[in-house]
Protein backbone atom coordinates (compact mmCIF):
# COMPACT_ATOMS: atom_id res chain seq x y z
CA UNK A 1 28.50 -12.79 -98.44
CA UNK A 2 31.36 -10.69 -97.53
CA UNK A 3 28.92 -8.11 -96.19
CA UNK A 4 26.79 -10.77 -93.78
CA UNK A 5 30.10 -11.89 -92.39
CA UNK A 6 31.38 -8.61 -91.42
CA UNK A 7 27.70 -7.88 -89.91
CA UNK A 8 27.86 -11.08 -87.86
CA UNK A 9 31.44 -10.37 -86.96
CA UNK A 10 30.37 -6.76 -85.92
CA UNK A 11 27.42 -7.89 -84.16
CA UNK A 12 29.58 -10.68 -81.99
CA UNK A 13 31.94 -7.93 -81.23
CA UNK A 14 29.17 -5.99 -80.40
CA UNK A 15 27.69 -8.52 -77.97
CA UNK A 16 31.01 -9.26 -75.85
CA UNK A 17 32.00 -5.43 -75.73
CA UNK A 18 28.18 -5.62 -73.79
CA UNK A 19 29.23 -8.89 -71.65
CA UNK A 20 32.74 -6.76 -70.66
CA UNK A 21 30.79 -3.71 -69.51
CA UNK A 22 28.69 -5.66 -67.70
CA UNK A 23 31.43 -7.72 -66.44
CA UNK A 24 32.94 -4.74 -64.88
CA UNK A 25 30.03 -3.02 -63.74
CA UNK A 26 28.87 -6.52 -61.36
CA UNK A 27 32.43 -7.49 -60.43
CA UNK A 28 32.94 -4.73 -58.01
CA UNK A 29 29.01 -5.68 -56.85
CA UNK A 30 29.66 -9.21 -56.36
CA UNK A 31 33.19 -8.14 -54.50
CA UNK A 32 31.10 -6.54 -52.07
CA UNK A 33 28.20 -9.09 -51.24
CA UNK A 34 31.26 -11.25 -50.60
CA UNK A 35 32.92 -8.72 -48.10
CA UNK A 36 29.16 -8.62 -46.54
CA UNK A 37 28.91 -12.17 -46.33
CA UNK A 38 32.49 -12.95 -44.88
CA UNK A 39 32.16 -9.74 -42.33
CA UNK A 40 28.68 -11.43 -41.13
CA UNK A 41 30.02 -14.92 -41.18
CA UNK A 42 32.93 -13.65 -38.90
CA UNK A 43 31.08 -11.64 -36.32
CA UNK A 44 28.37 -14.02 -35.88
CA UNK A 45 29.10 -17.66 -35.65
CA UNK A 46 25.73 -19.07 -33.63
CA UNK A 47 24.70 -22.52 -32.87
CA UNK A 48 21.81 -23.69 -32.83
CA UNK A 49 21.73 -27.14 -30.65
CA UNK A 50 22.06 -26.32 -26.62
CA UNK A 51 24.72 -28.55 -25.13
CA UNK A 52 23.09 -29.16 -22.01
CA UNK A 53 20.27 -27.65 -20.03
CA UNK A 54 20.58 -25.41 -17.34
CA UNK A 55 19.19 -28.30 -14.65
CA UNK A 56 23.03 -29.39 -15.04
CA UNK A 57 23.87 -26.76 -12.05
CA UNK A 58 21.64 -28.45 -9.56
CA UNK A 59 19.95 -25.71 -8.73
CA UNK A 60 16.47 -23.66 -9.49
CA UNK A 61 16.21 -22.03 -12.99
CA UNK A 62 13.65 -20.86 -15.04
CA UNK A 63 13.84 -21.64 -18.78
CA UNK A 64 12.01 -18.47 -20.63
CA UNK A 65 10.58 -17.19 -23.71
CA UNK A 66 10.30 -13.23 -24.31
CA UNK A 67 9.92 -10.60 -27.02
CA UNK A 68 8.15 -11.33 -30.15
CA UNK A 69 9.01 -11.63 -33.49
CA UNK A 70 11.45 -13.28 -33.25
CA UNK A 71 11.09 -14.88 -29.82
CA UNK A 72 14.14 -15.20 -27.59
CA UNK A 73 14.94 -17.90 -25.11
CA UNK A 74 16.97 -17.71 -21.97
CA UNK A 75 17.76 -19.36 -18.33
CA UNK A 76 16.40 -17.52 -15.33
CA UNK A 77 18.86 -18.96 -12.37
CA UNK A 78 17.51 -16.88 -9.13
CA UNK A 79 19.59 -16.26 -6.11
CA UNK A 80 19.67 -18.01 -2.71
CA UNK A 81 16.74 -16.68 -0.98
CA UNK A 82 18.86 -15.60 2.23
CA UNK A 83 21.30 -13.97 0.09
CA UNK A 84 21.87 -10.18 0.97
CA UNK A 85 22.62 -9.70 -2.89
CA UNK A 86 19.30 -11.12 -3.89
CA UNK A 87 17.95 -8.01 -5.04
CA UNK A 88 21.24 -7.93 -7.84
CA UNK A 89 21.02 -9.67 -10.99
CA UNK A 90 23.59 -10.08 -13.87
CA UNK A 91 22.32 -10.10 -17.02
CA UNK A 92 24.76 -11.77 -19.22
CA UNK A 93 25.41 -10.43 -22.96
CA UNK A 94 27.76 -13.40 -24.41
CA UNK A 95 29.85 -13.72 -27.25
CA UNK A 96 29.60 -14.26 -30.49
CA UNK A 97 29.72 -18.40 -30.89
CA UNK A 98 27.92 -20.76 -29.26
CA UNK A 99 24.84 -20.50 -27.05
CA UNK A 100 23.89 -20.03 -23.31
CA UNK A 101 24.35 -23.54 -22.80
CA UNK A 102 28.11 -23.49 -23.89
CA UNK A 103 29.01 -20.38 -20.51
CA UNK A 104 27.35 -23.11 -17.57
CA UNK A 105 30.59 -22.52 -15.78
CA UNK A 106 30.09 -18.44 -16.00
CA UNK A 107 26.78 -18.60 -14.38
CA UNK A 108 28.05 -21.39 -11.84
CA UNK A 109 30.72 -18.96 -10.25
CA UNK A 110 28.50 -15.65 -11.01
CA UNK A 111 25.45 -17.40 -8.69
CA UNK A 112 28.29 -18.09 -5.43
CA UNK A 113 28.34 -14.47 -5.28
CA UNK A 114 24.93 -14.43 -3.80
CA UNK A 115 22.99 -12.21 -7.64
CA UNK A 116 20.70 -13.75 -9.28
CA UNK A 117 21.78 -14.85 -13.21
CA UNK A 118 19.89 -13.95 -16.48
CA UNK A 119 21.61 -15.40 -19.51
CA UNK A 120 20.06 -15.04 -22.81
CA UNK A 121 20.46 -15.76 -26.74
CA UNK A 122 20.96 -13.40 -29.31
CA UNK A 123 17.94 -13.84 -32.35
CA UNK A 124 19.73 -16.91 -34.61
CA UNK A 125 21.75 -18.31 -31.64
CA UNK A 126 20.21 -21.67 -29.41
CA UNK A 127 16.34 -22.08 -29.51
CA UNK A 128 15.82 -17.74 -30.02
CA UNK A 129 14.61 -17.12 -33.87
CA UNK A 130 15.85 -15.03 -36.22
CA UNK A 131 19.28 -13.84 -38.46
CA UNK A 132 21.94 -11.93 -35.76
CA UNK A 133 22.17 -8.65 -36.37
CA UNK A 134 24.04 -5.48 -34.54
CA UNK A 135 20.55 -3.72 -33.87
CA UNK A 136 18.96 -6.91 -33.49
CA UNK A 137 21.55 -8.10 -30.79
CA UNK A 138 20.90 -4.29 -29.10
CA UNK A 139 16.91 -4.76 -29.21
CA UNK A 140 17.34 -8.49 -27.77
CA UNK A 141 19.78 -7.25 -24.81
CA UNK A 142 16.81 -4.38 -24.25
CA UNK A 143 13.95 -7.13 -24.00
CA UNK A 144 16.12 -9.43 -21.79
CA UNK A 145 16.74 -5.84 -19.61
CA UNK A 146 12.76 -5.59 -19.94
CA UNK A 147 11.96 -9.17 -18.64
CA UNK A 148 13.98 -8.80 -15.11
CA UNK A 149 11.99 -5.27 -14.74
CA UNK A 150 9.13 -7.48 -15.25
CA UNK A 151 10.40 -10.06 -12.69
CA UNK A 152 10.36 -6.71 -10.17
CA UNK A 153 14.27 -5.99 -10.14
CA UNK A 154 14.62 -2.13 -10.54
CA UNK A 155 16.94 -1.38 -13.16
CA UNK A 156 19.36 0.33 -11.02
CA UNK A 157 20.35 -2.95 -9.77
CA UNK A 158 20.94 -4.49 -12.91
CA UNK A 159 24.50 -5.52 -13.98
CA UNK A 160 24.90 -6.09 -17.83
CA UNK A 161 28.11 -8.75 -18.21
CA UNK A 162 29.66 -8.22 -21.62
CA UNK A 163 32.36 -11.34 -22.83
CA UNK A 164 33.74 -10.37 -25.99
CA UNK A 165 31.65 -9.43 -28.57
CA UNK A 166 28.71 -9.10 -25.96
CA UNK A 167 30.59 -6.36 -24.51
CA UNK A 168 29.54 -4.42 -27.35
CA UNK A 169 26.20 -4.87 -26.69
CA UNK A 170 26.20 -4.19 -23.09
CA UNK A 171 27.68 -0.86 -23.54
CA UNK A 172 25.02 0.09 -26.18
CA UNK A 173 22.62 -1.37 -23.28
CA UNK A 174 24.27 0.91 -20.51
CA UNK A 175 23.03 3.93 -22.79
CA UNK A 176 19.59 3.27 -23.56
CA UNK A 177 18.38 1.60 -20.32
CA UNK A 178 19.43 2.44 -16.61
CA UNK A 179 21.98 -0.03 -14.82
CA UNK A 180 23.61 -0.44 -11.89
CA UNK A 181 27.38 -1.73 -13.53
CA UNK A 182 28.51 -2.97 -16.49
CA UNK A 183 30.99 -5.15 -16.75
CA UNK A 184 33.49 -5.80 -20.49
CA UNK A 185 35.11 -9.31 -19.86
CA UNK A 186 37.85 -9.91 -22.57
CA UNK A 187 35.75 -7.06 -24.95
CA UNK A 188 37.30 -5.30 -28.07
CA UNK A 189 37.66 -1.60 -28.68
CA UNK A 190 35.37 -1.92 -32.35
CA UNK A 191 34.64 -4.54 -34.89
CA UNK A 192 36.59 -2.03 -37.28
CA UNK A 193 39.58 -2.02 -35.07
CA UNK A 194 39.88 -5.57 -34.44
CA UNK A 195 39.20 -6.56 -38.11
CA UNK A 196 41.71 -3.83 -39.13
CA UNK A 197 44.16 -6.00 -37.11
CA UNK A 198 43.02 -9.78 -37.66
CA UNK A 199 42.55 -8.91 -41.48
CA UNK A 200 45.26 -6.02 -42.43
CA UNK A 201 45.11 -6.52 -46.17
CA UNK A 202 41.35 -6.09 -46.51
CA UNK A 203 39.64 -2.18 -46.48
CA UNK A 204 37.87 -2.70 -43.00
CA UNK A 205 37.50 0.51 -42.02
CA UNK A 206 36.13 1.96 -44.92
CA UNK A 207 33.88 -1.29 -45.60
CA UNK A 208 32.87 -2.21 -42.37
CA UNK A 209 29.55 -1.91 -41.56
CA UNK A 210 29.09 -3.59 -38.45
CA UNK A 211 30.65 -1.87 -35.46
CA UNK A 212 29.93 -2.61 -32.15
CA UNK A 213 31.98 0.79 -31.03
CA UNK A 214 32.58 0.11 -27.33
CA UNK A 215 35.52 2.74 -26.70
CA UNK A 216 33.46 5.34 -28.40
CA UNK A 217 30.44 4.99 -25.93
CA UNK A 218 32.11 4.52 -23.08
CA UNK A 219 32.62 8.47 -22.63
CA UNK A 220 29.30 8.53 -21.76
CA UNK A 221 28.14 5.94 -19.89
CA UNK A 222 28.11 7.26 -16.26
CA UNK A 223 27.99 3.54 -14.29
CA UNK A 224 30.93 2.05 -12.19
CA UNK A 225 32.63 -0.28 -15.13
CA UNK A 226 34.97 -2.98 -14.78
CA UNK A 227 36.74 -4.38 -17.36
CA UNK A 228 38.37 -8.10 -17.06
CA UNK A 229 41.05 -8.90 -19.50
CA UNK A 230 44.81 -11.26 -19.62
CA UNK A 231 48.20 -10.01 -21.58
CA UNK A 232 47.73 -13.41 -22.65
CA UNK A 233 44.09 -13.22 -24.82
CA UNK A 234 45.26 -14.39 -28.17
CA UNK A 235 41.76 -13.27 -29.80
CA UNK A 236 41.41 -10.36 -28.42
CA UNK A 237 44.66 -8.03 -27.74
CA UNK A 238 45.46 -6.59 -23.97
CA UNK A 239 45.23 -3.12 -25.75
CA UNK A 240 42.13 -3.40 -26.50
CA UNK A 241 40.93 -3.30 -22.89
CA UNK A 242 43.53 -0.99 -22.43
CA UNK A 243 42.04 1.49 -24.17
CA UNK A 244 39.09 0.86 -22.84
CA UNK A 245 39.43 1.22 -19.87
CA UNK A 246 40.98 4.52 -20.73
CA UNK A 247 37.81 6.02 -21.90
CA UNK A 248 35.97 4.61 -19.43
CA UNK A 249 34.51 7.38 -16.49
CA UNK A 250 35.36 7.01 -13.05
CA UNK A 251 34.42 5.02 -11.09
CA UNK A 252 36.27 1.77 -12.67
CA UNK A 253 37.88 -1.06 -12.29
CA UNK A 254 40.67 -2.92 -14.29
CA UNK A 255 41.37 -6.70 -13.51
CA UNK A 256 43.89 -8.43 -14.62
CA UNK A 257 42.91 -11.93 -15.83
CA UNK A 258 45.55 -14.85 -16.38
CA UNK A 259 44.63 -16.93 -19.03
CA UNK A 260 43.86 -17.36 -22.82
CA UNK A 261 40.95 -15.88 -24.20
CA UNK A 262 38.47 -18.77 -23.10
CA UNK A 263 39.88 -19.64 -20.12
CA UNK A 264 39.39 -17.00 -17.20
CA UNK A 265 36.53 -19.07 -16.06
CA UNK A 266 37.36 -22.44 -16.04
CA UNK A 267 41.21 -21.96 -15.18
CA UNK A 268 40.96 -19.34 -12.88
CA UNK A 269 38.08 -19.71 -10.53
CA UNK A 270 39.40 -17.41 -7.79
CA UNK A 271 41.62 -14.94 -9.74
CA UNK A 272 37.75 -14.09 -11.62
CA UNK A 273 35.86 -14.50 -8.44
CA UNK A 274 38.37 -12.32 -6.52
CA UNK A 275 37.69 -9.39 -9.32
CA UNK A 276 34.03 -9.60 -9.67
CA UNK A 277 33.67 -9.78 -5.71
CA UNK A 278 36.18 -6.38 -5.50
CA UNK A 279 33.21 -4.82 -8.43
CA UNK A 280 30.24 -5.75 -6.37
CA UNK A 281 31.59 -4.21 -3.06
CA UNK A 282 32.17 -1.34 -4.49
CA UNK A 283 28.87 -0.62 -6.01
């Protein structure tokens, strides 16, 4: 009997000695799924049902579908036909919540400038299918590029707007397809250096796997650039655009913008008109 017990005893010691290894060997596993899941779940915050449509301007637009798997949706809002800037349009790379229905103002005060206005959704954001992704948000900003050539704009007169995270994807745009200006409105350096900042106690940089590395490509894009950004952006620091703008080639442009993050658009009309109008001219 005394024998059986210390078997059984040996064997239950046996088994948890088997649980701790394995404990140890999934823990550090299930630590990173969990950093993966919170980095996605903080980059990407997409929803699905559009706000309004984009007949809430009063004016002609074109609602479109484009690329396959997945399909991507987007609002076509030409230019006046006696406009002498009817040959520009801006394709708009927004940022990372919401939809194109939530930036109506945006394309409101882009169109009295006389360019036509592309605004599209990332794959997973609005009515466009799919799971965001940083190479899926590059490919989708490529097909939306794609559709105006198709539409019989020449991509030299192309102008890719990037607010905030889009301005990530812009950039990457401004290297693989030819464009006439880019534009980073309230844009950070790098997902790495921005979640260095917002989250200091976590290993960013060395976990990070989305990057969205603006600063680092703007060496070599060889466009006019103008980069919109306020000392008072409480998502997105000043220095940020800063730098920047710092590693940006000649010729560019730095404006100044007033307000909080959000609000360049809706609380400062002219102060944003004034800047974009100034970019324009000089191209």
């Amino acid at each position: 009997m005394l024998r059986v017990s210390v078997l059984i005893m040996a064997h239950g010691t046996s088994k948890n000695r088997i649980k701790n290894v394995v404990g140890v060997l999934l823990a550090p596993v299930a630590l990173y799924m969990l950093f993966r899941w919170f980095e996605h779940q903080q980059v990407y915050q997409p929803s699905a049902a559009l706000e309004a449509s984009g007949d809430v301007l009063r004016r002609p637009f074109e609602d479109v579908y484009f690329q396959d798997r997945p399909r991507l949706n987007g609002w076509f809002f030409p230019a006046n036909t006696n406009s002498p800037r009817a040959h520009l349009a801006v394709l708009i790379c927004h940022g990372n919540a919401g939809n194109i229905s939530h930036r109506l103002d945006l394309y409101q005060l882009l169109l009295a400038t006389g360019v036509n206005v592309f605004a599209f959704d990332y794959r997973g954001y609005g009515r466009s299918e799919g799971r965001p992704s940083e190479g899926g948000t590059y490919q989708d900003a490529e097909s939306a590029h794609s559709w105006l050539l198709t539409r019989g704009f020449a991509g030299t007169n192309i102008i890719a707007l990037g607010e905030s995270l889009g301005g990530g994807v812009a950039s990457e745009l401004a290297l693989r397809q030819p464009l006439d200006g880019l534009v980073l409105q309230s844009t950070f350096t790098s997902i790495p250096d921005i979640g260095t900042e917002l989250f200091p106690w976590l290993p960013v940089r060395i976990m990070a796997t989305i990057k969205y590395d603006t600063r680092s490509k703007l060496p070599k894009i060889k466009i006019p650039v103008l980069v919109m950004h306020g000392p008072k952006d409480s998502v997105i620091p000043f220095h940020h655009a800063q730098r920047n703008f710092a590693a940006a080639n000649e010729p560019k442009l730095f404006w100044k913008l007033e307000g909080d993050h959000n609000d360049p658009v809706t609380n400062e009309r002219a102060n944003y008109l004034t800047g974009f109008e100034r970019f324009l001219m000089s191209l």
